[in-house]
C-alpha atoms as a PDB file:
ATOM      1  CA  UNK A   1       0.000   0.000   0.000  1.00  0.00           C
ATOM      2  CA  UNK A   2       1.331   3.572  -0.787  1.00  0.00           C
ATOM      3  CA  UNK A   3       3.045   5.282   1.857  1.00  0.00           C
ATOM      4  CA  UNK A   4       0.412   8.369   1.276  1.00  0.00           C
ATOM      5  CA  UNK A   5      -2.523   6.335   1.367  1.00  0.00           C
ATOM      6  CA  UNK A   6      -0.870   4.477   4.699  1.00  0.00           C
ATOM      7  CA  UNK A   7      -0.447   8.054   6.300  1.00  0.00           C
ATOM      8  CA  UNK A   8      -4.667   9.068   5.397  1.00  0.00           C
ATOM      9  CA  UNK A   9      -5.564   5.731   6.839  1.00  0.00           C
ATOM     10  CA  UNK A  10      -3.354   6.468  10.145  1.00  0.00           C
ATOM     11  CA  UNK A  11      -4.577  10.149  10.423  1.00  0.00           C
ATOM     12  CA  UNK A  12      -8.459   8.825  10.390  1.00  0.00           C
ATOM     13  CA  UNK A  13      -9.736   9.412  13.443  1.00  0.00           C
ATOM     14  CA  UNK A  14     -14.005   8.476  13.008  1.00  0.00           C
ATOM     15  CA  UNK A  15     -14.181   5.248  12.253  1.00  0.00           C
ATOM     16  CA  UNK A  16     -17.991   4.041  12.137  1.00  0.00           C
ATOM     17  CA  UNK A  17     -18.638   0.906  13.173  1.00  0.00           C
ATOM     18  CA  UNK A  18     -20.712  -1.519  11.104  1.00  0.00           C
ATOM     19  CA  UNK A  19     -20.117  -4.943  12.927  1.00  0.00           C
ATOM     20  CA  UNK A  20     -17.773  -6.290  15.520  1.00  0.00           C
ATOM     21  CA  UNK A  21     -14.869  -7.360  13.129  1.00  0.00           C
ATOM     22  CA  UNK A  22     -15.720  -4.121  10.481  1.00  0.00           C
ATOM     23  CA  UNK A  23     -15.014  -0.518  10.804  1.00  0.00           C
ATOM     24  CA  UNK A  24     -15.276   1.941   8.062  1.00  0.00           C
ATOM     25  CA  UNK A  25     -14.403   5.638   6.894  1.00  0.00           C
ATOM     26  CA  UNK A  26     -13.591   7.673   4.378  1.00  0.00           C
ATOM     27  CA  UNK A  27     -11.637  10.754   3.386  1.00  0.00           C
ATOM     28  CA  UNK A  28     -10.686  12.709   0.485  1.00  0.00           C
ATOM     29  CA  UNK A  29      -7.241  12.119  -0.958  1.00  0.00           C
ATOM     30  CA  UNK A  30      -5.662  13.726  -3.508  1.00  0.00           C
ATOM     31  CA  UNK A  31      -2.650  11.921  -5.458  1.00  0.00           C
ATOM     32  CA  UNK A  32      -0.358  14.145  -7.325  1.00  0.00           C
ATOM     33  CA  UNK A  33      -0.878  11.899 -10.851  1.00  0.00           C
ATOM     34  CA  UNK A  34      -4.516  13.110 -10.452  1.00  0.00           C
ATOM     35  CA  UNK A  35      -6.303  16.359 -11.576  1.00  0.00           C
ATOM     36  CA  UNK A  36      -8.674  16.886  -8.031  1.00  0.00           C
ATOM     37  CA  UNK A  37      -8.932  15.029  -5.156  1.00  0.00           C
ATOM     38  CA  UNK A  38     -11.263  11.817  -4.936  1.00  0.00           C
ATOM     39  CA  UNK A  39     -13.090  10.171  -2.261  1.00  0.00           C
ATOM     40  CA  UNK A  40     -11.307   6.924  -0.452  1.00  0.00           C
ATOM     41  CA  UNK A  41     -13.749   4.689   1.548  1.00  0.00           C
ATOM     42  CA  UNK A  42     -11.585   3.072   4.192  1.00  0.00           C
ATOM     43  CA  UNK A  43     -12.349  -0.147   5.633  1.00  0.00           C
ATOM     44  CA  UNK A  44     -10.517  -1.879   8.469  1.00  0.00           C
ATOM     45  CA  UNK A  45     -11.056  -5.789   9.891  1.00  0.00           C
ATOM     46  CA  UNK A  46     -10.464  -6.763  13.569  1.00  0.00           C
ATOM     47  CA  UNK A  47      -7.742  -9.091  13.216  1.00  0.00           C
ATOM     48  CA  UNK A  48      -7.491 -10.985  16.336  1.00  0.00           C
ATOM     49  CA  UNK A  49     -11.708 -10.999  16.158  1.00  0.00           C
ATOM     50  CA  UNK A  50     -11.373 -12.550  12.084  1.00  0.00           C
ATOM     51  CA  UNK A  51      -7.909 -13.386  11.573  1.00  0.00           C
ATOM     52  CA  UNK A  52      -8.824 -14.302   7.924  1.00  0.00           C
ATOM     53  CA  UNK A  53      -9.816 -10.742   7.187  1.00  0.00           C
ATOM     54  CA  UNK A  54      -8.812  -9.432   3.887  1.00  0.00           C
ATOM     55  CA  UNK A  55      -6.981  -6.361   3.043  1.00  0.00           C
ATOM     56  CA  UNK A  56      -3.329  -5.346   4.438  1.00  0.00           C
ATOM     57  CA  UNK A  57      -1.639  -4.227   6.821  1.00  0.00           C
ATOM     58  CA  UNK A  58      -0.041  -0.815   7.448  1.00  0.00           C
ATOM     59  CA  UNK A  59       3.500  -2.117   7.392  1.00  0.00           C
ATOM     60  CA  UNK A  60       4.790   1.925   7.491  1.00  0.00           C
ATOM     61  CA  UNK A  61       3.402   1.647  11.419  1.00  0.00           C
ATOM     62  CA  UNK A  62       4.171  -1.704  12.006  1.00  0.00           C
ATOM     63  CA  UNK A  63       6.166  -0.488  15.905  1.00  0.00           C
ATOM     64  CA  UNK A  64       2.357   1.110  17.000  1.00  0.00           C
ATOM     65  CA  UNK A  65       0.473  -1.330  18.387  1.00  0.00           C
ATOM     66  CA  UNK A  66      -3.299  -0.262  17.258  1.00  0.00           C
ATOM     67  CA  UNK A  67      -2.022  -0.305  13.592  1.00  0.00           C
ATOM     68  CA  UNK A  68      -0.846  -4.168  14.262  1.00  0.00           C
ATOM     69  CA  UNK A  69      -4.583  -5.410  14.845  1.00  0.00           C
ATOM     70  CA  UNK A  70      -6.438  -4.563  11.977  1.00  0.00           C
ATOM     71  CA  UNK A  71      -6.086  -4.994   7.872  1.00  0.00           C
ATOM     72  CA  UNK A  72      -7.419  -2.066   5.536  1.00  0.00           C
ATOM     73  CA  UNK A  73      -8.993  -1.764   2.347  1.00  0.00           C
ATOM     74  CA  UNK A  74      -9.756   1.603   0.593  1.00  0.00           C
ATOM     75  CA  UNK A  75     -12.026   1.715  -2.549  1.00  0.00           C
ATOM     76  CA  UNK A  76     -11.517   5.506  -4.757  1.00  0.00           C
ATOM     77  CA  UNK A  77     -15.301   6.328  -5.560  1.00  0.00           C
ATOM     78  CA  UNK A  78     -16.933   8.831  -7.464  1.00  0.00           C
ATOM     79  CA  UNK A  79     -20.235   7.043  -5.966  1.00  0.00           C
ATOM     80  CA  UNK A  80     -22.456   9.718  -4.237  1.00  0.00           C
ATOM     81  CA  UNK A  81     -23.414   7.345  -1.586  1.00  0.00           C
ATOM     82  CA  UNK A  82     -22.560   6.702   1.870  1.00  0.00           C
ATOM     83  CA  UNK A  83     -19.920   4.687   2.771  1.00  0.00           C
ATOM     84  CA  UNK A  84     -21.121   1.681   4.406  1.00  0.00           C
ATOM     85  CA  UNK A  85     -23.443   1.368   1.115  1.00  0.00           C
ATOM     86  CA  UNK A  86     -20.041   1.721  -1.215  1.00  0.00           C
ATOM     87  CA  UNK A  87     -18.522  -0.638  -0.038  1.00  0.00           C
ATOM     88  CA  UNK A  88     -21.654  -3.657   0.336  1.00  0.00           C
ATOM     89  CA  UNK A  89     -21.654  -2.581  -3.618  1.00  0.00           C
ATOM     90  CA  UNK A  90     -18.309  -3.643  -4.267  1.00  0.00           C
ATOM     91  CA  UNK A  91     -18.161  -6.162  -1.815  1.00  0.00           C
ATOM     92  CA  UNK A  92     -21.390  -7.645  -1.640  1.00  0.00           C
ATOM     93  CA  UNK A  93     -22.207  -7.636  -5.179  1.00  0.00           C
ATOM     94  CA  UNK A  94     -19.510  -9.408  -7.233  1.00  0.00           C
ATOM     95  CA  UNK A  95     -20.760 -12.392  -4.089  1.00  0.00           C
ATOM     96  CA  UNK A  96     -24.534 -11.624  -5.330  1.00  0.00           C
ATOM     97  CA  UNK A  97     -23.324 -12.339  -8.593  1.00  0.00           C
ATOM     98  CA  UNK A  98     -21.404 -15.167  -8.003  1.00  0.00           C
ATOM     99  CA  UNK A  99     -24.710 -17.016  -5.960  1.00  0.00           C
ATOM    100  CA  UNK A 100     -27.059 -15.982  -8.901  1.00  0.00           C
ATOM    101  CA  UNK A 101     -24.726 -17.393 -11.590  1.00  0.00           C
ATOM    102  CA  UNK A 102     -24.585 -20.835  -9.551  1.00  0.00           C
ATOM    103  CA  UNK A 103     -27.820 -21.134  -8.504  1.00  0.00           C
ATOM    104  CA  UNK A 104     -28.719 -20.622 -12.032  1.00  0.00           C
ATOM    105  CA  UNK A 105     -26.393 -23.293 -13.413  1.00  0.00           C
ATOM    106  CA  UNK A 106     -28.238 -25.653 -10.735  1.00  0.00           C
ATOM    107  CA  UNK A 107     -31.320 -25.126 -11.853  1.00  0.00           C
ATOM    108  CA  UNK A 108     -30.627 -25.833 -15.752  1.00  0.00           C
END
């Protein structure tokens, strides 16, 4: 993960909780390849709670401790929707998608 995007992540501060294992935020971050700045939904997983969870970790703060239990994800979005409902869209559908193309194979 980019040492800039590592740095927004850390700086977040209002992380919204959507389960036990699954926090989520967002920011606006501006790269210098890109014209404007762009929105970046953050999500982080409680590792020791789902020590499967996806995503990475934030290897620039790997000495501070907080930084150590959780893996992050970030999605750029020009979706005008909140955050929790970004991300169920790209992760929940390509899943949705997946169970509808089986199911349908099933039932041929």
């Amino acid at each position: 993960m980019y040492v800039p995007i590592q740095q927004a992540i850390a700086s977040e501060k209002k992380w919204l909780k959507i389960s036990d294992i699954i926090e989520i935020a967002e920011t606006m971050y501006q790269s210098p390849f890109w014209d404007c700045p762009r929105r970046m939904i953050m999500v982080r997983q409680h590792i020791p709670t789902r020590p499967k969870a996806t995503g990475r970790m934030l290897k620039l703060f790997e000495e501070e401790g907080i930084y150590q239990n959780y893996r992050y994800t970030c999605f750029i979005t020009n979706l005008d929707l909140p955050a929790k409902i970004v991300w169920e869209t790209y992760v929940l559908e390509p899943i949705q998608k997946t169970a509808s193309k089986n199911l349908s194979m099933i039932l041929m």
